[in-house]
N, C-alpha and C. Protein backbone atom coordinates (compact mmCIF):
# COMPACT_ATOMS: atom_id res chain seq x y z
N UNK A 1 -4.63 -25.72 -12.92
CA UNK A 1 -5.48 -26.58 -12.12
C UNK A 1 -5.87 -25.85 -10.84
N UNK A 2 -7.25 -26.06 -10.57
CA UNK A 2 -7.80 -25.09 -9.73
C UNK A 2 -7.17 -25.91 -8.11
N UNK A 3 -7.14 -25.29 -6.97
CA UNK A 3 -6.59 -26.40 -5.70
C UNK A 3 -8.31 -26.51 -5.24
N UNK A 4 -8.22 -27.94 -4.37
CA UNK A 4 -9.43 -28.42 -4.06
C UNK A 4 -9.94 -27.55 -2.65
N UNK A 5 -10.72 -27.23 -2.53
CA UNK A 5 -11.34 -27.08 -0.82
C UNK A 5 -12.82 -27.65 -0.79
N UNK A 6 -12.43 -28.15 0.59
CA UNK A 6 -13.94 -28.97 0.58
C UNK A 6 -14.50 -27.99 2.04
N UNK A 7 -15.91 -27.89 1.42
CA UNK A 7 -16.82 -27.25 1.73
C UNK A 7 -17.93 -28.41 2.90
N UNK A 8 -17.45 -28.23 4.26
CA UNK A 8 -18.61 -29.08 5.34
C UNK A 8 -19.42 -28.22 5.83
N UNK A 9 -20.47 -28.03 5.27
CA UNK A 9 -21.66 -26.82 5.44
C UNK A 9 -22.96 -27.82 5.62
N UNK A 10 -23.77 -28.12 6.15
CA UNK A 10 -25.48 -28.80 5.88
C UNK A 10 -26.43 -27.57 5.89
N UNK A 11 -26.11 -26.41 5.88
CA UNK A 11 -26.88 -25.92 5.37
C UNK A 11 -26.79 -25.28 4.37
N UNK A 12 -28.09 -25.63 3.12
CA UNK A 12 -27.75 -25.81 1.46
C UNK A 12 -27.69 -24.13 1.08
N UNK A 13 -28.04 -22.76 1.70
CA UNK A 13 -28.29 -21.73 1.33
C UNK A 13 -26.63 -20.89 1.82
N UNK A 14 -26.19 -21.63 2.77
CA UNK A 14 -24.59 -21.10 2.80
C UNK A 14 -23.86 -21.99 1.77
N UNK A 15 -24.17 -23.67 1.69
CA UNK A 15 -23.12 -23.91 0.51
C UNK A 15 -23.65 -23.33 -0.87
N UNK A 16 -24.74 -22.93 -1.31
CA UNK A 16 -24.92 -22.64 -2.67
C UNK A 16 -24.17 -21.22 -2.49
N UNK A 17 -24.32 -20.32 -1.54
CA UNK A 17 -23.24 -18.85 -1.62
C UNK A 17 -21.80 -19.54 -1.48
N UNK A 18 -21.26 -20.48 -0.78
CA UNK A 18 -19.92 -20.31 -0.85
C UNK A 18 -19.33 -20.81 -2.36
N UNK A 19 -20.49 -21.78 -3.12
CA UNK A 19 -20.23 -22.46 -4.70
C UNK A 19 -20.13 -21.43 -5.70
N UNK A 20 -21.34 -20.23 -5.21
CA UNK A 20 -21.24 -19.21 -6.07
C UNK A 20 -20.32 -18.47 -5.93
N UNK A 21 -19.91 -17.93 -5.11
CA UNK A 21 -18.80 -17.33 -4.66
C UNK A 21 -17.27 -17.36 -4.80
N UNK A 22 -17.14 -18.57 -4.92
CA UNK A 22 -15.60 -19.88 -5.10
C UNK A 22 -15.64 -20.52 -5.81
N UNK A 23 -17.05 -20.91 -6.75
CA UNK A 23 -16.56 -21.57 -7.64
C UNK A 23 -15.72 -22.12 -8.67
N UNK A 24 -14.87 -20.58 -9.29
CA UNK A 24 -14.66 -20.21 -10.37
C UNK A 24 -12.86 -20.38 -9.71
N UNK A 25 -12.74 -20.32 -8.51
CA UNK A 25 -11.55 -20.06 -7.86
C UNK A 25 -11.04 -21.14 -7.31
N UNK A 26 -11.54 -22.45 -6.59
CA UNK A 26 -11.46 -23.53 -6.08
C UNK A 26 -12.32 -25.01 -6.96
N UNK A 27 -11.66 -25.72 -6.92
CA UNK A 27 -12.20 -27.00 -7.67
C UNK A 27 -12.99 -27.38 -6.02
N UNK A 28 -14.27 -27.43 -5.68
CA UNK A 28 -15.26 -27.48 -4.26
C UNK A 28 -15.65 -28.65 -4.60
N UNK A 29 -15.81 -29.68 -3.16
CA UNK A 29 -16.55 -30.76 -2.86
C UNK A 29 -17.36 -30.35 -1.85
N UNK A 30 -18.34 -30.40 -2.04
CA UNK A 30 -19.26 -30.05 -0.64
C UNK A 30 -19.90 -31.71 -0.12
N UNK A 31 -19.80 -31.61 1.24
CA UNK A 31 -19.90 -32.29 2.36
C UNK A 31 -21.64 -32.13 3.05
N UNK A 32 -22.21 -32.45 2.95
CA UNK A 32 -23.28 -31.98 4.09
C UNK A 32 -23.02 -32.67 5.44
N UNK A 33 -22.02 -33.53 5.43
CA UNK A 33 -22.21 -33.99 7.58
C UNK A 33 -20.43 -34.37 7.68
N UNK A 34 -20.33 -33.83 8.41
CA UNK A 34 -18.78 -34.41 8.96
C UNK A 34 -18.17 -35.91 9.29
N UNK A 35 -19.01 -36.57 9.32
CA UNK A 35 -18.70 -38.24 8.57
C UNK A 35 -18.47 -37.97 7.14
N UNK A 36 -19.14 -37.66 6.03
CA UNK A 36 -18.86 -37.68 4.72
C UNK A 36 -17.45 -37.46 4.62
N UNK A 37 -17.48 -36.56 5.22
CA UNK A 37 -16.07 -35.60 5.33
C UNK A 37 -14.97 -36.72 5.81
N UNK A 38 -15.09 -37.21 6.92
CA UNK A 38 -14.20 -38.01 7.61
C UNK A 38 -13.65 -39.04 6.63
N UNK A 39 -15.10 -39.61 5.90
CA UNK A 39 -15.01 -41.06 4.79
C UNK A 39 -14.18 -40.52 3.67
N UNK A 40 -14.50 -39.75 3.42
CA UNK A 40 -13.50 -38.88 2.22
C UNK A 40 -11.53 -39.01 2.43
N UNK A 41 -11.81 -38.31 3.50
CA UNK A 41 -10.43 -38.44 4.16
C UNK A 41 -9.72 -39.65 4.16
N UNK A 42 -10.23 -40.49 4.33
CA UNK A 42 -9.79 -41.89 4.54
C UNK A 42 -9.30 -42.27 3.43
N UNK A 43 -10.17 -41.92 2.47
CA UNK A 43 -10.57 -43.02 1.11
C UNK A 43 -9.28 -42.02 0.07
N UNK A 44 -8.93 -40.64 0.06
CA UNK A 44 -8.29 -40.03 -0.79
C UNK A 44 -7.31 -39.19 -0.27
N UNK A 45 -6.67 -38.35 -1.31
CA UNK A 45 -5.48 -37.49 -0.68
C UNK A 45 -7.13 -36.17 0.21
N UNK A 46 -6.06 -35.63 0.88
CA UNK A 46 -6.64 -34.01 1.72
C UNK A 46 -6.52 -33.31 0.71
N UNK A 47 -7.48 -32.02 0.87
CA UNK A 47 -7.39 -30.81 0.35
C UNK A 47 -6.48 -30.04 0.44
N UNK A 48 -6.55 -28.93 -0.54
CA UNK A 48 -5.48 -27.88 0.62
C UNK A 48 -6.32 -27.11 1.30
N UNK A 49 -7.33 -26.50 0.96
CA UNK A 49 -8.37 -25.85 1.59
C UNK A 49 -9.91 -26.42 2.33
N UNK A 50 -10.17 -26.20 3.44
CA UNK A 50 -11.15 -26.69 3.62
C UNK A 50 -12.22 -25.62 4.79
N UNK A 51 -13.43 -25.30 4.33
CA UNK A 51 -14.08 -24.58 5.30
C UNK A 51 -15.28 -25.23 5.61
N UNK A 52 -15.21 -24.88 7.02
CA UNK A 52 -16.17 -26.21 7.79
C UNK A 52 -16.62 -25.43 8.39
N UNK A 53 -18.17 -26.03 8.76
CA UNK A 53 -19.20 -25.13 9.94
C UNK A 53 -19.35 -25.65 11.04
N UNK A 54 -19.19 -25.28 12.20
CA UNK A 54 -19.04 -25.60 13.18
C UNK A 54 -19.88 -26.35 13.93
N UNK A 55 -21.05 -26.09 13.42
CA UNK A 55 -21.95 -27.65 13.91
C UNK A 55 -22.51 -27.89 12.73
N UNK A 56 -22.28 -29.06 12.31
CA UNK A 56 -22.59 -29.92 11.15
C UNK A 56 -23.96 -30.74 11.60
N UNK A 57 -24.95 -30.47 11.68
CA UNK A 57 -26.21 -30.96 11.92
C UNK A 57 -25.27 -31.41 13.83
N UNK A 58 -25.31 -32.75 14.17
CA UNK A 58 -25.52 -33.04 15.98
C UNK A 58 -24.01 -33.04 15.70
N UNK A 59 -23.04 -32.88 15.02
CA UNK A 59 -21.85 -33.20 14.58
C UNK A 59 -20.46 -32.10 14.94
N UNK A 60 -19.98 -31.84 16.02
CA UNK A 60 -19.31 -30.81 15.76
C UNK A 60 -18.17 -30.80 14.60
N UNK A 61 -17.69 -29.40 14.15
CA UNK A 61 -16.44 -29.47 13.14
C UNK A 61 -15.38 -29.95 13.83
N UNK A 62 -15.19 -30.12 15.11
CA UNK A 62 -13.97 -30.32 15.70
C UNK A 62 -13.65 -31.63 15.55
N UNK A 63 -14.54 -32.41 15.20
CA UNK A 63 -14.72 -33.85 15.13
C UNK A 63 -13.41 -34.47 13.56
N UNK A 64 -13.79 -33.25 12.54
CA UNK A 64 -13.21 -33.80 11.72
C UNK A 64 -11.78 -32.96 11.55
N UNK A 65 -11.78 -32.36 12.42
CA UNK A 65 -10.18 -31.82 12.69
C UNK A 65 -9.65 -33.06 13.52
N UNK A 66 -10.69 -33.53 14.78
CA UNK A 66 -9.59 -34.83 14.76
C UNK A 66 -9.09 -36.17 14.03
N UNK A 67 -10.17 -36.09 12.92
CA UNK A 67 -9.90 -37.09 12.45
C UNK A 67 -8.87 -36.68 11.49
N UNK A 68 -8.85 -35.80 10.84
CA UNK A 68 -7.90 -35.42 9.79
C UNK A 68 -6.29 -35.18 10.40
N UNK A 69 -6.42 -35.37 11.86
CA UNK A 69 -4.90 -35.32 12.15
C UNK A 69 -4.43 -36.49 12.12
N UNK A 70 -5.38 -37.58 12.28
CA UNK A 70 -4.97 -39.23 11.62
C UNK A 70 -4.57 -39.50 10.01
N UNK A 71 -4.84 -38.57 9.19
CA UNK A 71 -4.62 -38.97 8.18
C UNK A 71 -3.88 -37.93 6.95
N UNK A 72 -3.28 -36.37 7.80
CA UNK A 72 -3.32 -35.87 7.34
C UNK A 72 -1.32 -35.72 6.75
N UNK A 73 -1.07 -35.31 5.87
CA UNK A 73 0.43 -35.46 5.54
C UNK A 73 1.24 -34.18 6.26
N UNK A 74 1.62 -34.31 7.38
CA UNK A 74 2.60 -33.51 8.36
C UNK A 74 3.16 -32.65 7.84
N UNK A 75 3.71 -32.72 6.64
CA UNK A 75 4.56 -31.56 5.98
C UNK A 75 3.91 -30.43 4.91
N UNK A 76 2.26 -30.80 4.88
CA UNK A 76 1.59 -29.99 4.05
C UNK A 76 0.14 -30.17 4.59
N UNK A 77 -0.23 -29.61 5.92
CA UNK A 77 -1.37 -30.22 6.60
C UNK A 77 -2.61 -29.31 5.64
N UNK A 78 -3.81 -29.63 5.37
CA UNK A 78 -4.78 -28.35 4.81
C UNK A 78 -5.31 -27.58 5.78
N UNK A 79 -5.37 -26.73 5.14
CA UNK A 79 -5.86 -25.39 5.96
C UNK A 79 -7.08 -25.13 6.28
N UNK A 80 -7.88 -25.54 7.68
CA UNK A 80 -9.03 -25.55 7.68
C UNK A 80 -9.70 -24.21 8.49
N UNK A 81 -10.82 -23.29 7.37
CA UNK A 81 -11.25 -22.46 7.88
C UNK A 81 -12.58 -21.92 8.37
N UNK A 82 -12.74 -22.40 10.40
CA UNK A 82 -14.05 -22.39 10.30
C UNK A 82 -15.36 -21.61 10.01
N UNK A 83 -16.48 -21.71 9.33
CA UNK A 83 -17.14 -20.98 9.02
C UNK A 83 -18.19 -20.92 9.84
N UNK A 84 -18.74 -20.05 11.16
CA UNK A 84 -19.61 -20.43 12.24
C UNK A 84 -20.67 -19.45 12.18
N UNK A 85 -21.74 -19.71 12.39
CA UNK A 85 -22.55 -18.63 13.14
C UNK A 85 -22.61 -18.57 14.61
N UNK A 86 -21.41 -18.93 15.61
CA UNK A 86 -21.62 -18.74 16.59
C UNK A 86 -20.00 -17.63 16.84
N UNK A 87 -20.28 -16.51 17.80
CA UNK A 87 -19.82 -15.39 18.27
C UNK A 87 -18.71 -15.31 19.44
N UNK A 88 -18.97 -16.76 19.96
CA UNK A 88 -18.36 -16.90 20.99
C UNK A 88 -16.52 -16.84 20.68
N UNK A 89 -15.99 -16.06 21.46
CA UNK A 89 -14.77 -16.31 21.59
C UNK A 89 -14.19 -17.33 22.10
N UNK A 90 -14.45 -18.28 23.20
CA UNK A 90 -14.34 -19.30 23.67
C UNK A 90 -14.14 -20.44 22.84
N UNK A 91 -15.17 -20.61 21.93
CA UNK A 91 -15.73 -21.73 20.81
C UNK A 91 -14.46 -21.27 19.62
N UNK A 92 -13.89 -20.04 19.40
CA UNK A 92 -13.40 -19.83 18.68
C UNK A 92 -11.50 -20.20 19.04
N UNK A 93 -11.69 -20.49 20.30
CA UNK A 93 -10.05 -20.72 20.41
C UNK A 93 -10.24 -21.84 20.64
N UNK A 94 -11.07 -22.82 21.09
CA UNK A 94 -11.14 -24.33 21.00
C UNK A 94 -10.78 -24.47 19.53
N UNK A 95 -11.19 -23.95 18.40
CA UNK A 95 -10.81 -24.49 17.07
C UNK A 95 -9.53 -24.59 16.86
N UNK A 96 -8.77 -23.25 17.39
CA UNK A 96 -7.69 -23.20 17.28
C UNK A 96 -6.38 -23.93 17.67
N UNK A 97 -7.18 -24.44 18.86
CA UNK A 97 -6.56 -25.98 20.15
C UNK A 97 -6.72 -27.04 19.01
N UNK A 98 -7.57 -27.17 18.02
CA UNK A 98 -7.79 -28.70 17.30
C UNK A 98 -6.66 -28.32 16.11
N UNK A 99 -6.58 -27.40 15.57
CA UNK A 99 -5.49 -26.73 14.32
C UNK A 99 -6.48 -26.49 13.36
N UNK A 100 -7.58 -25.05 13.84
CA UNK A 100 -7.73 -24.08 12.92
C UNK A 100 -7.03 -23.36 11.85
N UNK A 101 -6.81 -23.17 10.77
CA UNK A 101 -6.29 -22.05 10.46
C UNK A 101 -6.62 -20.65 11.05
N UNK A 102 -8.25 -20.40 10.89
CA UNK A 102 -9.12 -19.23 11.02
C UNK A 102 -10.66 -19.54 11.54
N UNK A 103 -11.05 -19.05 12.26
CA UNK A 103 -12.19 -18.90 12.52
C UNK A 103 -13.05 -17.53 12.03
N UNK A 104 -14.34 -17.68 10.94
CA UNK A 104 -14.62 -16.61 9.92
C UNK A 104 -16.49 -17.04 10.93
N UNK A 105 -16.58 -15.65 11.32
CA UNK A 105 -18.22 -15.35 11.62
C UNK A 105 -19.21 -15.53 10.50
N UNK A 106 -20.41 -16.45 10.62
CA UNK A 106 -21.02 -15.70 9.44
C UNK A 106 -22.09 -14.38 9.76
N UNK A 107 -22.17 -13.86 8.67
CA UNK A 107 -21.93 -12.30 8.92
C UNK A 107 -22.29 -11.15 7.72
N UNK A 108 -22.75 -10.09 8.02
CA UNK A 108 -22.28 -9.12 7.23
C UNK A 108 -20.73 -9.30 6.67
N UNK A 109 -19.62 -9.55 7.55
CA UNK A 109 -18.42 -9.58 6.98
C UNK A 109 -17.73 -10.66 6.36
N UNK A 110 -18.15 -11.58 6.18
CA UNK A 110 -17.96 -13.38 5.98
C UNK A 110 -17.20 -13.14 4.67
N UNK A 111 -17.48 -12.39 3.55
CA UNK A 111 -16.78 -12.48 2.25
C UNK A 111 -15.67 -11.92 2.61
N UNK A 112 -15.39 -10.73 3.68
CA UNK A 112 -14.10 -9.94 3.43
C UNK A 112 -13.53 -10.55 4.02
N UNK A 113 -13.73 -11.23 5.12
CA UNK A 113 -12.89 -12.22 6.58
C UNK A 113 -12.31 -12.98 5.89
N UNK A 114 -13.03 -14.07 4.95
CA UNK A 114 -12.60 -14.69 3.71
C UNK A 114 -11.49 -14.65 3.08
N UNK A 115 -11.73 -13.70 2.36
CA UNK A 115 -10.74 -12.81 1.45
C UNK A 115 -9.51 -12.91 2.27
N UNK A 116 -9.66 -12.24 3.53
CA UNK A 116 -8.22 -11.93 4.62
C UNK A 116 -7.78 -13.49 4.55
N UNK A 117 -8.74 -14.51 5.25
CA UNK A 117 -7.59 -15.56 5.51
C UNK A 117 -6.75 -15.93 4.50
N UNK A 118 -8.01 -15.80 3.23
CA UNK A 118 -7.29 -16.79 2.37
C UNK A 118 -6.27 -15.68 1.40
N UNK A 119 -6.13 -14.76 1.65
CA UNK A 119 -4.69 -13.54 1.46
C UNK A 119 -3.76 -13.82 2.16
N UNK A 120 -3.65 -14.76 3.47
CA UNK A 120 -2.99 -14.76 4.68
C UNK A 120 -2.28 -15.68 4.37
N UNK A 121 -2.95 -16.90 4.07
CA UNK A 121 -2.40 -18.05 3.56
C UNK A 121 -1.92 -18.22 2.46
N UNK A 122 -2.22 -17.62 1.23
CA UNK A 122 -0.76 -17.01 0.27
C UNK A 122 0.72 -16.80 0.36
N UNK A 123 0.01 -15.60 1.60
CA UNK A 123 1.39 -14.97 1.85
C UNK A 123 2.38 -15.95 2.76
N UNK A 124 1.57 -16.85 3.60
CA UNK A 124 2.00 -17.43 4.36
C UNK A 124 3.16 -19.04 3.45
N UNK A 125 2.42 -19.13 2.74
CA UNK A 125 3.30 -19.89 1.95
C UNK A 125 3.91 -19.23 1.43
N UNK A 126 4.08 -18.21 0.79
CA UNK A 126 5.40 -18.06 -0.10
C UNK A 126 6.29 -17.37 1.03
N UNK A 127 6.15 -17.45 2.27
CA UNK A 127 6.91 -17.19 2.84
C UNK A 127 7.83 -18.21 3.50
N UNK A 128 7.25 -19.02 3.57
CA UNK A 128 7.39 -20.56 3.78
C UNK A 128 8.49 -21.05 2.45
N UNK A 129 8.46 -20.95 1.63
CA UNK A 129 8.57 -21.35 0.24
C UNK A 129 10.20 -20.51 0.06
N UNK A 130 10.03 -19.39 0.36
CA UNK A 130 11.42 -18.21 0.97
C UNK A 130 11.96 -19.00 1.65
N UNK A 131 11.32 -19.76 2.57
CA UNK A 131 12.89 -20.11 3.70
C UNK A 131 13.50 -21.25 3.39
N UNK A 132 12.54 -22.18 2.81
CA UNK A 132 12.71 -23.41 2.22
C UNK A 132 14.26 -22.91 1.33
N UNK A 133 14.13 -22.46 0.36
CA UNK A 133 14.89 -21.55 -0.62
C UNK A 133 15.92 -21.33 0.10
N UNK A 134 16.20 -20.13 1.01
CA UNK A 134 17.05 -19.63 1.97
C UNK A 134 18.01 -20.82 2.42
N UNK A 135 17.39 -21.74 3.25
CA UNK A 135 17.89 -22.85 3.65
C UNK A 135 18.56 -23.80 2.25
N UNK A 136 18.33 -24.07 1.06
CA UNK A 136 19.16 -24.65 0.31
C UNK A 136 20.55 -23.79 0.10
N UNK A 137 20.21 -22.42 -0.18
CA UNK A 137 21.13 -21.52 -0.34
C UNK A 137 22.16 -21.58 0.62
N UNK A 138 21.66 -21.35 1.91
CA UNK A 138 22.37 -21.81 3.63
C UNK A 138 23.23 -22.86 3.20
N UNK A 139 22.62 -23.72 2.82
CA UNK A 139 23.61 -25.50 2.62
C UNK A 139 24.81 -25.45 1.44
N UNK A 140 24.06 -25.00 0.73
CA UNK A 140 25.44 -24.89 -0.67
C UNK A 140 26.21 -23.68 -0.52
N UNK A 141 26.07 -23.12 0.71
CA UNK A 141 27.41 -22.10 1.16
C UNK A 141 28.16 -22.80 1.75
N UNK A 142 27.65 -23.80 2.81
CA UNK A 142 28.07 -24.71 3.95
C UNK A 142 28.87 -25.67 3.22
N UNK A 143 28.51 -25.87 2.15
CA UNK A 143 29.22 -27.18 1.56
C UNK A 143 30.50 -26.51 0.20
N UNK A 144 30.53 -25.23 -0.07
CA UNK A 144 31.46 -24.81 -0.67
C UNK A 144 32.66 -24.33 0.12
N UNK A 145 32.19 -23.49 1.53
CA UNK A 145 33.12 -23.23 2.25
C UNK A 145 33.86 -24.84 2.82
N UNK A 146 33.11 -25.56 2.78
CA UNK A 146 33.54 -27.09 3.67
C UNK A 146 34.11 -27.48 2.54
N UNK A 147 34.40 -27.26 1.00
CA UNK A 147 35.15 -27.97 0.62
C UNK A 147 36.62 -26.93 0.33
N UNK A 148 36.18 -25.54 0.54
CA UNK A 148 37.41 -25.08 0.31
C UNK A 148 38.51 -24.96 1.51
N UNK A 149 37.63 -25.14 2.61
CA UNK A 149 38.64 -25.70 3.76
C UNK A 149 39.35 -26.72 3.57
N UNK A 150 38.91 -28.08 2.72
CA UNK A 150 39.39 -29.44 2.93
C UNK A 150 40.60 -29.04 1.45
N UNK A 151 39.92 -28.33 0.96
CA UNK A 151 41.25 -27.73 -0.51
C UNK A 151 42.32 -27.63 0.19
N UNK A 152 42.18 -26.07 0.74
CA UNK A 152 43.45 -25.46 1.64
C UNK A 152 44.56 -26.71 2.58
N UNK A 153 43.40 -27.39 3.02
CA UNK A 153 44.33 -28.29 4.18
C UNK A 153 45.11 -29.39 3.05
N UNK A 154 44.29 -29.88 2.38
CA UNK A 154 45.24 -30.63 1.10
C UNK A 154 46.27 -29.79 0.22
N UNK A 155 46.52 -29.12 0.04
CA UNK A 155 47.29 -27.93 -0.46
C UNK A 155 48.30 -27.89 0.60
N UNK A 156 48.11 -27.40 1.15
CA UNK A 156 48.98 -27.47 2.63
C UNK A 156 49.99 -28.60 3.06
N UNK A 157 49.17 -29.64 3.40
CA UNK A 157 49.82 -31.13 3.51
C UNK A 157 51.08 -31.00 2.09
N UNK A 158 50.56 -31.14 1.05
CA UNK A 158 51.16 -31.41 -0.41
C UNK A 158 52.60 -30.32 0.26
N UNK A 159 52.41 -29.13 0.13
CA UNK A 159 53.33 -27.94 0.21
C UNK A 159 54.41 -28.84 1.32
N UNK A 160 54.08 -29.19 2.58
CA UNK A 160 54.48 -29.35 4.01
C UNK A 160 55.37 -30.45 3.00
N UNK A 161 54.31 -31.78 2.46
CA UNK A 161 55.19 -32.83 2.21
C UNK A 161 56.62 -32.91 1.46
N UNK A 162 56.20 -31.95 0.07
CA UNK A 162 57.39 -31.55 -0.98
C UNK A 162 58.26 -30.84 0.16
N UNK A 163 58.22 -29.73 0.76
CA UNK A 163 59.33 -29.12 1.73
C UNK A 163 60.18 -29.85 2.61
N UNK A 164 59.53 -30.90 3.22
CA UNK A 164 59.87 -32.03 3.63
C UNK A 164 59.84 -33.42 3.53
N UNK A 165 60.42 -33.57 2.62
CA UNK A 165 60.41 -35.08 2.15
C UNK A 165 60.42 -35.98 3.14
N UNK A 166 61.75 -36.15 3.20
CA UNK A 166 62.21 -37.18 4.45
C UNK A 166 61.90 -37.08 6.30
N UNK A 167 60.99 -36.21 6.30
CA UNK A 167 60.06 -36.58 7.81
C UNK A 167 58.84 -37.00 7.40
N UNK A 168 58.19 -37.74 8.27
CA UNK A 168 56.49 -37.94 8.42
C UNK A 168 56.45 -36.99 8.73
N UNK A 169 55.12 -36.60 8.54
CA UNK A 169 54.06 -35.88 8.66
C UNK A 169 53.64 -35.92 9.75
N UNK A 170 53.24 -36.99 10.57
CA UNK A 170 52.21 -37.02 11.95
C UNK A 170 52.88 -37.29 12.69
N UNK A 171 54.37 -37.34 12.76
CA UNK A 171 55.36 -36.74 13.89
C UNK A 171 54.87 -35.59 14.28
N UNK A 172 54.95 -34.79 13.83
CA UNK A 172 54.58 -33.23 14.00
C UNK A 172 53.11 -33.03 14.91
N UNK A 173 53.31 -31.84 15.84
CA UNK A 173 52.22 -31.59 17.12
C UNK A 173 51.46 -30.96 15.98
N UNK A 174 50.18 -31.56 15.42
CA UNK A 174 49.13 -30.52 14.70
C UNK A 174 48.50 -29.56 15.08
N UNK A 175 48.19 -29.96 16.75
CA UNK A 175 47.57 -28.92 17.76
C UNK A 175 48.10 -27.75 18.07
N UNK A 176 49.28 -27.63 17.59
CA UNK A 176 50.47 -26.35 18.26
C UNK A 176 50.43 -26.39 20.07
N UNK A 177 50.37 -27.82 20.47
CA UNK A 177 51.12 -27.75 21.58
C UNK A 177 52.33 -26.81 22.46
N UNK A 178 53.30 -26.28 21.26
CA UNK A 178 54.46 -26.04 21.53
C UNK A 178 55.73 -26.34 20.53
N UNK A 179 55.51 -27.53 20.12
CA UNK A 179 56.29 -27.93 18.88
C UNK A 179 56.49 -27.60 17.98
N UNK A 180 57.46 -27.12 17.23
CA UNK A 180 58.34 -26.86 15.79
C UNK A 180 57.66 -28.02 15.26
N UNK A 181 57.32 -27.64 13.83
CA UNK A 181 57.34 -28.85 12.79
C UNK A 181 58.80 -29.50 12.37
N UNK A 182 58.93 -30.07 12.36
CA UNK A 182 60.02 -31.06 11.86
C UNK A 182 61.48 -30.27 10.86
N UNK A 183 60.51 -30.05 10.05
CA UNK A 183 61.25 -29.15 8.79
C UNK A 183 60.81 -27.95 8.34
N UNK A 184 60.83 -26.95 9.35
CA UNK A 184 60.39 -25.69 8.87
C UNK A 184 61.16 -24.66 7.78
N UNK A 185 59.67 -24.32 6.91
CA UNK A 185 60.73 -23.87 5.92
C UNK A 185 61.64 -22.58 6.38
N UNK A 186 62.57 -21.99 6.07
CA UNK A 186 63.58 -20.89 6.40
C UNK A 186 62.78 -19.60 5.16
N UNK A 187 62.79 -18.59 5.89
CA UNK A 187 62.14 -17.74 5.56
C UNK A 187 63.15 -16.89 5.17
């Protein structure tokens, strides 16, 4: 199953290159205005991918970065990558303030920029996906050593109790205050 990215472009000669281009690679909804986009959002699950142009006819893209932080699932947000014809560096870290993934020029270089993010974001999950992993691994060490501690100390008790029958047990300073146990065995 192909993953979805939705395409917010209004102009029809960049979305017919990004359809041709991605088609074959992304299951694409194209958007022509960033309301569509917004109504979408509302109405269904998010994408994982989404590349948006930065002015959507009077509409900026930033518009539907805020809306998608209303509706978007925290633990798997989509990755939105803007697609601009504007140069400005300025305009380009505002995206990044709303939760860009990437900001991609259009350009002579637009296919390879492309290519990079969306190589980036691969890697970026399965790296993600590694720690996730790591961290179960982390826990079922945590919880084998935690039970072979609670072994030992039951083992222990048992040993202490048979050696000494006839004292309690919680007479005895556990802390090593200073105190002899009760019935120490003779060595």
């Amino acid at each position: 199953m192909k993953p979805t990215l939705w395409l917010v472009e209004d102009d029809p000669v960049w979305a017919e290159l990004v359809q041709t281009r991605y088609g074959e690679k992304f299951a694409i909804q194209h958007f022509d205005s960033v309301e569509a986009a917004i109504e979408a959002a509302k109405k269904g699950p998010l994408p994982h991918y989404i590349l948006l142009d930065y002015h959507v006819g009077a509409t900026p893209g930033t518009a539907l970065l805020k809306a998608l932080r209303k509706h978007e699932n925290p633990d798997n947000p989509p990755y939105v990558i803007f697609l601009s014809g504007q140069e400005d560096v300025q305009t380009a870290a505002d995206t990044f303030a709303y939760g860009a993934y990437d900001y991609v020029v259009k350009g002579e270089q637009v296919w390879e920029r492309l290519k990079i993010a969306f190589r980036n974001i691969a890697k970026q999950e399965k790296l993600a996906k590694e720690v996730f992993e790591l961290r179960i691994r982390i826990r079922r060490w945590q919880l084998l050593v935690g039970a072979v501690i609670l072994l030992a100390l039951v083992i222990w008790l048992a040993v202490y109790v048979q050696l000494c029958p006839d004292v309690r047990v919680w007479k005895w300073d556990p802390l090593g205050l200073g105190q002899k146990p009760p019935c120490a065995p003779s060595l």
